[in-house]
PDB file of N, CA and C in Angstrom:
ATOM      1  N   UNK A   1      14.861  13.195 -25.398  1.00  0.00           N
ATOM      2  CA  UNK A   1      14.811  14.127 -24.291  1.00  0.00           C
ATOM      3  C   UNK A   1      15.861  13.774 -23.233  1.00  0.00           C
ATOM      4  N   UNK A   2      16.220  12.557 -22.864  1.00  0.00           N
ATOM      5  CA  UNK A   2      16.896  12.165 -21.750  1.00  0.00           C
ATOM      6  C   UNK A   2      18.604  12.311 -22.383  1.00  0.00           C
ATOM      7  N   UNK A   3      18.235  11.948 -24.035  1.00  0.00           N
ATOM      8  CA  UNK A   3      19.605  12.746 -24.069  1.00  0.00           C
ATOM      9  C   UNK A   3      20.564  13.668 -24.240  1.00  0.00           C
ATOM     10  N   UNK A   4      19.298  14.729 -24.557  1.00  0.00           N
ATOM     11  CA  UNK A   4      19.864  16.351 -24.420  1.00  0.00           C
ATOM     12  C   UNK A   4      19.887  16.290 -22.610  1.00  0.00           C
ATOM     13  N   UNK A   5      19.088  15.658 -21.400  1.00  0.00           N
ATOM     14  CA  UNK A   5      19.501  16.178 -19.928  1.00  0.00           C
ATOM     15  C   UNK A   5      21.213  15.782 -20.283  1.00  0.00           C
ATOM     16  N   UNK A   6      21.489  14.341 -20.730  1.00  0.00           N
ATOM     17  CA  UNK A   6      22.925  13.781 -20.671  1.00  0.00           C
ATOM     18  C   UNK A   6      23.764  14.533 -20.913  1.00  0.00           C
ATOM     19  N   UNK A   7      23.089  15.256 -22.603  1.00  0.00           N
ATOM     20  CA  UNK A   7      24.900  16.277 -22.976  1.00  0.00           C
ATOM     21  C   UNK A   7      24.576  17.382 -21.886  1.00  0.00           C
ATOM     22  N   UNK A   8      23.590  18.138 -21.409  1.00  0.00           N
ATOM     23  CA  UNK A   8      23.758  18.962 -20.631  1.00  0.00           C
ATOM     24  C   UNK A   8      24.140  18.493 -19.797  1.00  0.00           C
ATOM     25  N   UNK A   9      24.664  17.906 -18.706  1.00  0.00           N
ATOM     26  CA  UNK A   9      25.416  17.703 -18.070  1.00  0.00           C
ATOM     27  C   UNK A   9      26.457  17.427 -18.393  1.00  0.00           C
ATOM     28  N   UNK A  10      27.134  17.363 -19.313  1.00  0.00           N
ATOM     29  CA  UNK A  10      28.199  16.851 -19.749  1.00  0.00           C
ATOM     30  C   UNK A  10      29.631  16.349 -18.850  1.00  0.00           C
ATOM     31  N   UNK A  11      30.368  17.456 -18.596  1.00  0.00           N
ATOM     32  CA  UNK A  11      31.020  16.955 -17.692  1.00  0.00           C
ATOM     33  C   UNK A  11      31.081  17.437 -15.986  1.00  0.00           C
ATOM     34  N   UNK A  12      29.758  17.854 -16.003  1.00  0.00           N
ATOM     35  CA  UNK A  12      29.543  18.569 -15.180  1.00  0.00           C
ATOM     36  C   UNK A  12      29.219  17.816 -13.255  1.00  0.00           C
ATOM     37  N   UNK A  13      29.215  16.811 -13.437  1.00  0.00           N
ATOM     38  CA  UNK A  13      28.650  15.737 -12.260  1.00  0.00           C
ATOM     39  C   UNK A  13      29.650  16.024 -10.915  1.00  0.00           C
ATOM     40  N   UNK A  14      30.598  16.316 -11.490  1.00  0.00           N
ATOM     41  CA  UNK A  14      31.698  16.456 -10.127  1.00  0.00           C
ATOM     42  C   UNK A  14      31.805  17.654  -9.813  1.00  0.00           C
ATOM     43  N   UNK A  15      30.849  18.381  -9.945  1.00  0.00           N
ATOM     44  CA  UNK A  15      30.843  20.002  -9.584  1.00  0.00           C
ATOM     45  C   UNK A  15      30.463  20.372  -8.289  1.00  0.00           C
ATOM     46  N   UNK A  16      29.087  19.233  -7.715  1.00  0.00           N
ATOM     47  CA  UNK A  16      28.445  19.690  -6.162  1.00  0.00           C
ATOM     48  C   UNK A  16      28.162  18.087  -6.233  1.00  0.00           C
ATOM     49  N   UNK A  17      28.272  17.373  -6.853  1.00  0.00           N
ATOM     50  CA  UNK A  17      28.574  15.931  -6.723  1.00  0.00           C
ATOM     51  C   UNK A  17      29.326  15.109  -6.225  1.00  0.00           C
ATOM     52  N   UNK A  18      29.733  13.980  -5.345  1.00  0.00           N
ATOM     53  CA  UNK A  18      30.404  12.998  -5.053  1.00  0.00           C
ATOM     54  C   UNK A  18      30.072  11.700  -5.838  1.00  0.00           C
ATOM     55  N   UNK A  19      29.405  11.494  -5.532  1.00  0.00           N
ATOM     56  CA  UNK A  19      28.744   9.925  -6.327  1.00  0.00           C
ATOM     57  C   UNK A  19      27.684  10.047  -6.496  1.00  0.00           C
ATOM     58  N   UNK A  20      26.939   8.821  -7.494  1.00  0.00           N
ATOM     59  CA  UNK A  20      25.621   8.983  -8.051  1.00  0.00           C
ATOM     60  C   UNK A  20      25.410   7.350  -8.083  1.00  0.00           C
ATOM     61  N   UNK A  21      24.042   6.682  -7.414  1.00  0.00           N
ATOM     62  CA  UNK A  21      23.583   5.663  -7.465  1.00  0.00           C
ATOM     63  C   UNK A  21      22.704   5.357  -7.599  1.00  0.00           C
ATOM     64  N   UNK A  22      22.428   4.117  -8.300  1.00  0.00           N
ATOM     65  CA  UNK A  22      21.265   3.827  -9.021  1.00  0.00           C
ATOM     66  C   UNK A  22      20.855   2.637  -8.748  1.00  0.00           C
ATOM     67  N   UNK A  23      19.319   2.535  -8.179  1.00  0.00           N
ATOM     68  CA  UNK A  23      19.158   1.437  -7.746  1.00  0.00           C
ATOM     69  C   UNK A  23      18.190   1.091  -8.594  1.00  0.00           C
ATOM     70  N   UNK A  24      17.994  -0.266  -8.682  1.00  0.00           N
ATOM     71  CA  UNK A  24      16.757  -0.905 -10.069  1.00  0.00           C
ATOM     72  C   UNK A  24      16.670  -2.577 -10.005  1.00  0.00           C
ATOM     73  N   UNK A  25      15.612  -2.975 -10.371  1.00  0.00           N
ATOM     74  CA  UNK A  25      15.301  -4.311 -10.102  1.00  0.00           C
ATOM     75  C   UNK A  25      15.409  -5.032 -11.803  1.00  0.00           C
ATOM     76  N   UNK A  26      16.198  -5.875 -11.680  1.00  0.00           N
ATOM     77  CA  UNK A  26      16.468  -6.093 -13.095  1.00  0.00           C
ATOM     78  C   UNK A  26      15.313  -6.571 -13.960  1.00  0.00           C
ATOM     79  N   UNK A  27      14.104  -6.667 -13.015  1.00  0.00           N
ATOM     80  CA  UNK A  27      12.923  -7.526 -13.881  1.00  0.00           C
ATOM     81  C   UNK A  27      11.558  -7.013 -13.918  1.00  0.00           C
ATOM     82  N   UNK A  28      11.567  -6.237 -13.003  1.00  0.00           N
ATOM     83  CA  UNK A  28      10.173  -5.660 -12.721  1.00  0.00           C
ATOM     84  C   UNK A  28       9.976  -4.538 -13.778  1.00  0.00           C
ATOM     85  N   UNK A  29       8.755  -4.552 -13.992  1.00  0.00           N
ATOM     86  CA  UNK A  29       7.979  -3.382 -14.975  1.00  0.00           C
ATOM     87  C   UNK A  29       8.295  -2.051 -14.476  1.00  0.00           C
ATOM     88  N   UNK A  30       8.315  -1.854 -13.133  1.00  0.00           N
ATOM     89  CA  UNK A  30       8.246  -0.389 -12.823  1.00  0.00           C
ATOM     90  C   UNK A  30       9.675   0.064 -12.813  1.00  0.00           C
ATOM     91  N   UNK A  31      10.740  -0.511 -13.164  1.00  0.00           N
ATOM     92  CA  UNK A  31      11.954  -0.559 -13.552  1.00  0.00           C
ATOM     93  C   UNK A  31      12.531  -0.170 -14.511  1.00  0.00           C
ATOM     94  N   UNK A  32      11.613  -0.331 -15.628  1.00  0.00           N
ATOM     95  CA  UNK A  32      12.106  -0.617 -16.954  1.00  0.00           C
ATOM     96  C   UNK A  32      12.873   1.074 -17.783  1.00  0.00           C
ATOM     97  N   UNK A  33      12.104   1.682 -17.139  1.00  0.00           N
ATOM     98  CA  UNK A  33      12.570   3.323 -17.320  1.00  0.00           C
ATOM     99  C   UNK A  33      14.179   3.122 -17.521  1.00  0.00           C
ATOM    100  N   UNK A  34      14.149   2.592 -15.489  1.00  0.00           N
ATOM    101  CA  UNK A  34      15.464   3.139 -15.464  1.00  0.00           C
ATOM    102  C   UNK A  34      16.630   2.105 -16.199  1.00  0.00           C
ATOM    103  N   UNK A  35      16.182   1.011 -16.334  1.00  0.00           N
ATOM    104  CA  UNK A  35      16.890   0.203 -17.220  1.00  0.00           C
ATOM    105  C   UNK A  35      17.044   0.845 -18.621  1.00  0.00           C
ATOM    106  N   UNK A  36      15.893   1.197 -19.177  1.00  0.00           N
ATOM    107  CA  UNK A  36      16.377   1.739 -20.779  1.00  0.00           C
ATOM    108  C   UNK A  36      17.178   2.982 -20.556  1.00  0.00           C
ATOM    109  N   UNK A  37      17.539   4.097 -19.301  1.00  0.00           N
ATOM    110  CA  UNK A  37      18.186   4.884 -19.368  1.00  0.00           C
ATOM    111  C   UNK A  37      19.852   4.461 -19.111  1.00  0.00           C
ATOM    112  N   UNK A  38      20.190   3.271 -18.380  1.00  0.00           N
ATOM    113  CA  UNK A  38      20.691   2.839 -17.815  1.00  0.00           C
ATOM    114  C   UNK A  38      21.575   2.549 -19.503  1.00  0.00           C
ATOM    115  N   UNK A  39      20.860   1.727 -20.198  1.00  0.00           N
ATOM    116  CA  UNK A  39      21.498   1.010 -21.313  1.00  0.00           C
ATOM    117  C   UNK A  39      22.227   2.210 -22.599  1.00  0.00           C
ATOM    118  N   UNK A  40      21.536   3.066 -22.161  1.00  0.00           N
ATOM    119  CA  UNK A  40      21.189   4.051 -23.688  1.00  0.00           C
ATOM    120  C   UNK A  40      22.176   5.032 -23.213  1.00  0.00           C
ATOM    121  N   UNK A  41      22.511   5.518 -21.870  1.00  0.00           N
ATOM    122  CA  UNK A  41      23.104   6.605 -21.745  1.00  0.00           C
ATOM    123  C   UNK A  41      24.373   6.679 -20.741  1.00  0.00           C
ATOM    124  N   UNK A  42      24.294   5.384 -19.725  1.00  0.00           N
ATOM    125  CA  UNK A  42      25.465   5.008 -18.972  1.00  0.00           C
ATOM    126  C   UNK A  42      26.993   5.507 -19.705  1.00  0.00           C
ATOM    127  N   UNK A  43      26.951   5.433 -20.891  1.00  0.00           N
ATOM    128  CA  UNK A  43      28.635   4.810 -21.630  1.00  0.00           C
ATOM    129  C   UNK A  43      28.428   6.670 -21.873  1.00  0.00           C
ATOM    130  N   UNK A  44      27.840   7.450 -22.551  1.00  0.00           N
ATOM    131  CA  UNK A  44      27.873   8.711 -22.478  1.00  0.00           C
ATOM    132  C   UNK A  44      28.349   9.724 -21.261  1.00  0.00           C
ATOM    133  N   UNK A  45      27.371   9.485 -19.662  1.00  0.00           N
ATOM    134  CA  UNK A  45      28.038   9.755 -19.045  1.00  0.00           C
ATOM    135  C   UNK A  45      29.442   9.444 -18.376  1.00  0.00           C
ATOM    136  N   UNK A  46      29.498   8.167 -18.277  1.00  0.00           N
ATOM    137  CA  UNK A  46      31.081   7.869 -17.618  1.00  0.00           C
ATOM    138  C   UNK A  46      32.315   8.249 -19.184  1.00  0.00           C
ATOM    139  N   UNK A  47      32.229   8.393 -20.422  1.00  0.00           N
ATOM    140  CA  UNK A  47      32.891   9.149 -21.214  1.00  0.00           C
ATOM    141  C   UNK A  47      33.313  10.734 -20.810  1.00  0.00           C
ATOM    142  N   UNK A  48      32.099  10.983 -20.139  1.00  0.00           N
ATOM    143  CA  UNK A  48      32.153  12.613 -20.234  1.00  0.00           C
ATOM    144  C   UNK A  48      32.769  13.131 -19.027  1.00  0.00           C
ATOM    145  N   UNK A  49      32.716  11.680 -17.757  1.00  0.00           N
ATOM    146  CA  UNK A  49      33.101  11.905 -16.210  1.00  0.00           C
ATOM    147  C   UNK A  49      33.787  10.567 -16.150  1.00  0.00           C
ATOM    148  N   UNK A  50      34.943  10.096 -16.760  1.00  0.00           N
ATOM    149  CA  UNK A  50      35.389   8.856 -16.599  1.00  0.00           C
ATOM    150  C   UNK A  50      35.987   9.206 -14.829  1.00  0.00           C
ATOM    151  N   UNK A  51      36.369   9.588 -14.383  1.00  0.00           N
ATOM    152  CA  UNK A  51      36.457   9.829 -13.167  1.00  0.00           C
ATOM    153  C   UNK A  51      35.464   9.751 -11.949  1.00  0.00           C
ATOM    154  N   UNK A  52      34.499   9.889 -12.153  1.00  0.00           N
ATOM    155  CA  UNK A  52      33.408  10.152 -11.479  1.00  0.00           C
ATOM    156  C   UNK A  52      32.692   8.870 -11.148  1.00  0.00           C
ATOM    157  N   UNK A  53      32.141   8.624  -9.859  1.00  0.00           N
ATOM    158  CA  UNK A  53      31.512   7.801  -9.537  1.00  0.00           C
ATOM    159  C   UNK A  53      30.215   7.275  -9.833  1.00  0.00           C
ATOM    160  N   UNK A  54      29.817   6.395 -10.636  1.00  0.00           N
ATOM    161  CA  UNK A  54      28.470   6.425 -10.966  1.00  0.00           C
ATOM    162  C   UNK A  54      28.355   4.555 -10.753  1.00  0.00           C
ATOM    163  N   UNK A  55      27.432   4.316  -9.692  1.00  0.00           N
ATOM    164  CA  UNK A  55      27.138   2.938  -9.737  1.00  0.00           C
ATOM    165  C   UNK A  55      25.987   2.726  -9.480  1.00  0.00           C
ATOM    166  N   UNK A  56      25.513   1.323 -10.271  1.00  0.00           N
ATOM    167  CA  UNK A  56      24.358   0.406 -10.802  1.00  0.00           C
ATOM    168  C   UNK A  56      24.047  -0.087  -9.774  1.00  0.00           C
ATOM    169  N   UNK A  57      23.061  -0.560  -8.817  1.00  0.00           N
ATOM    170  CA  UNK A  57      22.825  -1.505  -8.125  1.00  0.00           C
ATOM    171  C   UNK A  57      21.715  -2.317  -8.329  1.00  0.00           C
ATOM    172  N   UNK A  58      21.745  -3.468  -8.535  1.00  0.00           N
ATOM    173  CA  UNK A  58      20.541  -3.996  -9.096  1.00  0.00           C
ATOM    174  C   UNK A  58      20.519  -5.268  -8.230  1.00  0.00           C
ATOM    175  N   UNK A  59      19.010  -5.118  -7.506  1.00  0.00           N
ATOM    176  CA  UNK A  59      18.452  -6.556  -6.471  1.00  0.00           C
ATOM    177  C   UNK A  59      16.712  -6.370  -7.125  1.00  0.00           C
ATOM    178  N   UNK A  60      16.654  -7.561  -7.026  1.00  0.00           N
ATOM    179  CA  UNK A  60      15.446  -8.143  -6.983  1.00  0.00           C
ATOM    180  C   UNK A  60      14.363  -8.067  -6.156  1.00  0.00           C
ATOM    181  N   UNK A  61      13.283  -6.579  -6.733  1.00  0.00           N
ATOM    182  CA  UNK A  61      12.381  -6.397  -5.843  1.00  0.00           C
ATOM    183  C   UNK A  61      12.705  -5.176  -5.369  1.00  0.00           C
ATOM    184  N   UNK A  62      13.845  -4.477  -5.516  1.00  0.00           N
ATOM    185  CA  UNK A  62      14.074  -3.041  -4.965  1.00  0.00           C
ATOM    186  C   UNK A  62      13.107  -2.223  -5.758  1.00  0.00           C
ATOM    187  N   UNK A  63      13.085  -1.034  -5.481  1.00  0.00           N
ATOM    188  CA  UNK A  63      12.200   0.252  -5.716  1.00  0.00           C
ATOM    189  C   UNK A  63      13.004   1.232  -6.545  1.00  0.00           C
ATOM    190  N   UNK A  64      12.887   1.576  -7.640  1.00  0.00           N
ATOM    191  CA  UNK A  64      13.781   2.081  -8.331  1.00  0.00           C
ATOM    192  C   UNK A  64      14.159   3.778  -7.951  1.00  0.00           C
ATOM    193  N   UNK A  65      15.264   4.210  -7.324  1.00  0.00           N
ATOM    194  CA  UNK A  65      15.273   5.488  -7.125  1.00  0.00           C
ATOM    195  C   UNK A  65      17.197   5.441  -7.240  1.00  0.00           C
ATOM    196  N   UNK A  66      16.733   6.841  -7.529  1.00  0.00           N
ATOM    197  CA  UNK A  66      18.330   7.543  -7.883  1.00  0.00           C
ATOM    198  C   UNK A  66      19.067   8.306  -6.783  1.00  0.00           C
ATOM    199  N   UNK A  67      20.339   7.835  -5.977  1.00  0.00           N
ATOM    200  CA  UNK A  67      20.832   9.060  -4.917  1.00  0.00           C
ATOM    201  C   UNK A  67      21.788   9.455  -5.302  1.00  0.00           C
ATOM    202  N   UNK A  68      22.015  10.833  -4.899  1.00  0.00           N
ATOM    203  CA  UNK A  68      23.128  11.461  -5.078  1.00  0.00           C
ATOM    204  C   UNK A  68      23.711  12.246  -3.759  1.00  0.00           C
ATOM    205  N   UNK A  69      25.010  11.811  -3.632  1.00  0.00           N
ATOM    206  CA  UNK A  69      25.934  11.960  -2.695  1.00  0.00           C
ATOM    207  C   UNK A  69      26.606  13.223  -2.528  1.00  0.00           C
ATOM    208  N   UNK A  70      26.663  14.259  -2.283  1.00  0.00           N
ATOM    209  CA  UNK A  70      27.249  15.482  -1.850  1.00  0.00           C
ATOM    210  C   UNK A  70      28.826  15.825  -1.146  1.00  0.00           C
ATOM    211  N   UNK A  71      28.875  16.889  -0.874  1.00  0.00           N
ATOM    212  CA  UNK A  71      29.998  17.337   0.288  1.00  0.00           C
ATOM    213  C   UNK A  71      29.537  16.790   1.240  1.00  0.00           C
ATOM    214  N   UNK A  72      30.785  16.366   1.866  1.00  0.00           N
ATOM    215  CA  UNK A  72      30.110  16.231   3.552  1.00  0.00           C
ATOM    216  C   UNK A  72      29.235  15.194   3.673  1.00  0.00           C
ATOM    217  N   UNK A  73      28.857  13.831   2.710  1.00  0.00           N
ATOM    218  CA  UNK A  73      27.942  12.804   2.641  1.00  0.00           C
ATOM    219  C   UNK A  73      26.808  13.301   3.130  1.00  0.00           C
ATOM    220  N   UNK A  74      26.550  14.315   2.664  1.00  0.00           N
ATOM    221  CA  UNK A  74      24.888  14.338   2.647  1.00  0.00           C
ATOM    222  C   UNK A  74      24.247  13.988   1.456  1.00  0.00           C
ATOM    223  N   UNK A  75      23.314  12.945   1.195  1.00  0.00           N
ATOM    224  CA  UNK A  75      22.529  12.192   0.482  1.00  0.00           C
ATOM    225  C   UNK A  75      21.091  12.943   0.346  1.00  0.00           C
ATOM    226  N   UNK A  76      20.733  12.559  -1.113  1.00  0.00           N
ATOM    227  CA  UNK A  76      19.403  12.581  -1.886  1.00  0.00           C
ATOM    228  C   UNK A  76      18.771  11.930  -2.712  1.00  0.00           C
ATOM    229  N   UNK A  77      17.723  11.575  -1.916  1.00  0.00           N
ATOM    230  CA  UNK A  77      17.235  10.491  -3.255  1.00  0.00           C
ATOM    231  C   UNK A  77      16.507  10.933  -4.159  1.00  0.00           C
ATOM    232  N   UNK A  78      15.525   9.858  -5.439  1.00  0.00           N
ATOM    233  CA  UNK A  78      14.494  10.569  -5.234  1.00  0.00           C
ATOM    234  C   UNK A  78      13.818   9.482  -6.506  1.00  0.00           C
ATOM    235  N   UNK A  79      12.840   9.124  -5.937  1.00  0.00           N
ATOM    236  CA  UNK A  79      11.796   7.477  -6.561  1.00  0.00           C
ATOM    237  C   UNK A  79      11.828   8.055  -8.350  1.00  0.00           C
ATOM    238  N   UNK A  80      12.435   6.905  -8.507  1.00  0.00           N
ATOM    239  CA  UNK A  80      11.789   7.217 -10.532  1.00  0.00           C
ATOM    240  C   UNK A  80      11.424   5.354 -10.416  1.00  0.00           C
ATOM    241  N   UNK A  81      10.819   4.937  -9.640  1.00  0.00           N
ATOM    242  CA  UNK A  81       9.541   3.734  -9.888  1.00  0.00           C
ATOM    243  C   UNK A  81       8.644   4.595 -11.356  1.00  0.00           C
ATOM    244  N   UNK A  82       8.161   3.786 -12.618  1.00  0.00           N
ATOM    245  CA  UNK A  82       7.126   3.570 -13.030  1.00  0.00           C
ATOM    246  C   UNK A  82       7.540   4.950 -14.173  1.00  0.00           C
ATOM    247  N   UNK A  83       8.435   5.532 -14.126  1.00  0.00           N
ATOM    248  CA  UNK A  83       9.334   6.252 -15.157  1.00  0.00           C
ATOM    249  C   UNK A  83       9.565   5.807 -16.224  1.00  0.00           C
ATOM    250  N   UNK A  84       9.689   6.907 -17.643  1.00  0.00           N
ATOM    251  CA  UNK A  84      10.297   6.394 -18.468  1.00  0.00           C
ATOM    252  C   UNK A  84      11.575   7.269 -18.313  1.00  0.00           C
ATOM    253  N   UNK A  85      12.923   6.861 -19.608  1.00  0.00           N
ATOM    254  CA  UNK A  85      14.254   7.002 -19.495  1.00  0.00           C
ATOM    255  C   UNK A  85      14.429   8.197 -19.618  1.00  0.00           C
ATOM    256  N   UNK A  86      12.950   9.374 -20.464  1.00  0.00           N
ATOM    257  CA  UNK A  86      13.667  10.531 -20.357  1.00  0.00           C
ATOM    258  C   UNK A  86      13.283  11.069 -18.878  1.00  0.00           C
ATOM    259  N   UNK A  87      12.114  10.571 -18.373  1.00  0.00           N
ATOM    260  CA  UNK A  87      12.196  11.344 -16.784  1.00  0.00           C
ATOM    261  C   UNK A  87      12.785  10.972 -15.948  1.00  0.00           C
ATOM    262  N   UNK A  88      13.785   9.716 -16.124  1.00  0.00           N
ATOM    263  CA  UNK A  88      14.839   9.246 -15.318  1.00  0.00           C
ATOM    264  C   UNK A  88      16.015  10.560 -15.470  1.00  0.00           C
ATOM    265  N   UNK A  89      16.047  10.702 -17.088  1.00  0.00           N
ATOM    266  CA  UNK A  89      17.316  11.514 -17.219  1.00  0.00           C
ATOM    267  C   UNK A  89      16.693  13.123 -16.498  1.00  0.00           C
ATOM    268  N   UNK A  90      15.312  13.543 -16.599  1.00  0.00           N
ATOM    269  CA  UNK A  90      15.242  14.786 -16.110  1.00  0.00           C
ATOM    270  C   UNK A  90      15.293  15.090 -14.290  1.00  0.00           C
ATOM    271  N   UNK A  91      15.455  13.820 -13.790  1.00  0.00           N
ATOM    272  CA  UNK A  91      15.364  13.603 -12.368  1.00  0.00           C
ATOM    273  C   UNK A  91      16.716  13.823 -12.518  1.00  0.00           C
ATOM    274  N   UNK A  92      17.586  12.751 -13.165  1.00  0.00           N
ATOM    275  CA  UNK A  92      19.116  12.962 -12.792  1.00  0.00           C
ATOM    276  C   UNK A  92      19.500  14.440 -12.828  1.00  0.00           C
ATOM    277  N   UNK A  93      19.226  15.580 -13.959  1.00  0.00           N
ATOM    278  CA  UNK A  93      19.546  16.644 -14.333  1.00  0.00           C
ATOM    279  C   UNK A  93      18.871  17.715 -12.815  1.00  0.00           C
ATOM    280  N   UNK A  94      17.772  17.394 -12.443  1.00  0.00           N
ATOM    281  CA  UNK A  94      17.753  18.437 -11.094  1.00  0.00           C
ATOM    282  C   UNK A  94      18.719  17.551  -9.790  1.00  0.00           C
ATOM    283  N   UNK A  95      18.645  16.432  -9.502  1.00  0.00           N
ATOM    284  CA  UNK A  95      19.419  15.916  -8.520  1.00  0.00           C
ATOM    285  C   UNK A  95      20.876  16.614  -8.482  1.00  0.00           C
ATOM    286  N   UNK A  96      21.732  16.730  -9.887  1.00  0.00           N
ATOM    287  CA  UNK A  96      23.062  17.391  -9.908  1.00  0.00           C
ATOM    288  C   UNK A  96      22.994  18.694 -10.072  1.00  0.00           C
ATOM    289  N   UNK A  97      21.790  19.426 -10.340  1.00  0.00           N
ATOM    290  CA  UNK A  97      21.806  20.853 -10.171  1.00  0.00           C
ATOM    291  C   UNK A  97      21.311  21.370  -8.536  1.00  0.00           C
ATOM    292  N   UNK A  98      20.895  20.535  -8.193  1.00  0.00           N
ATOM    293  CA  UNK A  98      20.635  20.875  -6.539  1.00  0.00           C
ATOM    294  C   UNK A  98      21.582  21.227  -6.106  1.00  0.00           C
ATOM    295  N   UNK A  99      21.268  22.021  -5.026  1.00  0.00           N
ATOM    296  CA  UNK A  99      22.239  21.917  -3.560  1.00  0.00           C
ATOM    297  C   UNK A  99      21.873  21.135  -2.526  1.00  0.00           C
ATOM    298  N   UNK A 100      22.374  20.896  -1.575  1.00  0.00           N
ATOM    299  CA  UNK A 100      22.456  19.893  -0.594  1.00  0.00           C
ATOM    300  C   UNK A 100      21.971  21.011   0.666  1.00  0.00           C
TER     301      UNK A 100
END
């Protein structure tokens, strides 16, 4: 599931997008989502948007949520704590279809 959201987006991230960040705790359980999406589908998207900004941030003890950066730096987050990788990928897929 998370990787039909991926090809649908395909190269599509830099359309109402600036950057995309990902925050995740490299050890914690409620993490693990976004880690298996992280592993499985990272190299797919930056193939499809080698241009495009997409960064990992990983501390110890953070809360796992995804933002995405807009025109004009207006920001959105939005918690995928306790997720698995395909509802990580279906969060990513409305975050880049939003508007700001």
């Amino acid at each position: 599931m998370a990787a039909a959201a991926v090809r649908s987006l395909g190269s599509t991230l830099g359309k109402n997008l600036r950057e995309i960040r990902v925050h995740l705790c490299q050890t914690s359980a409620a993490s693990k989502g976004v880690r298996d999406f992280v592993e499985q589908h990272y190299v797919t998207l930056k193939q499809a948007n080698p241009d495009f900004p997409i960064l990992i941030r990983e501390c110890s003890g953070v809360q796992a949520r995804l933002w995405a950066r807009y025109d004009f730096g207006k920001e959105h987050s939005v918690s995928v704590d306790n997720m698995s990788a395909d509802e990580v990928g279906q969060s990513l897929q409305t975050l880049v279809q939003s508007k700001p």
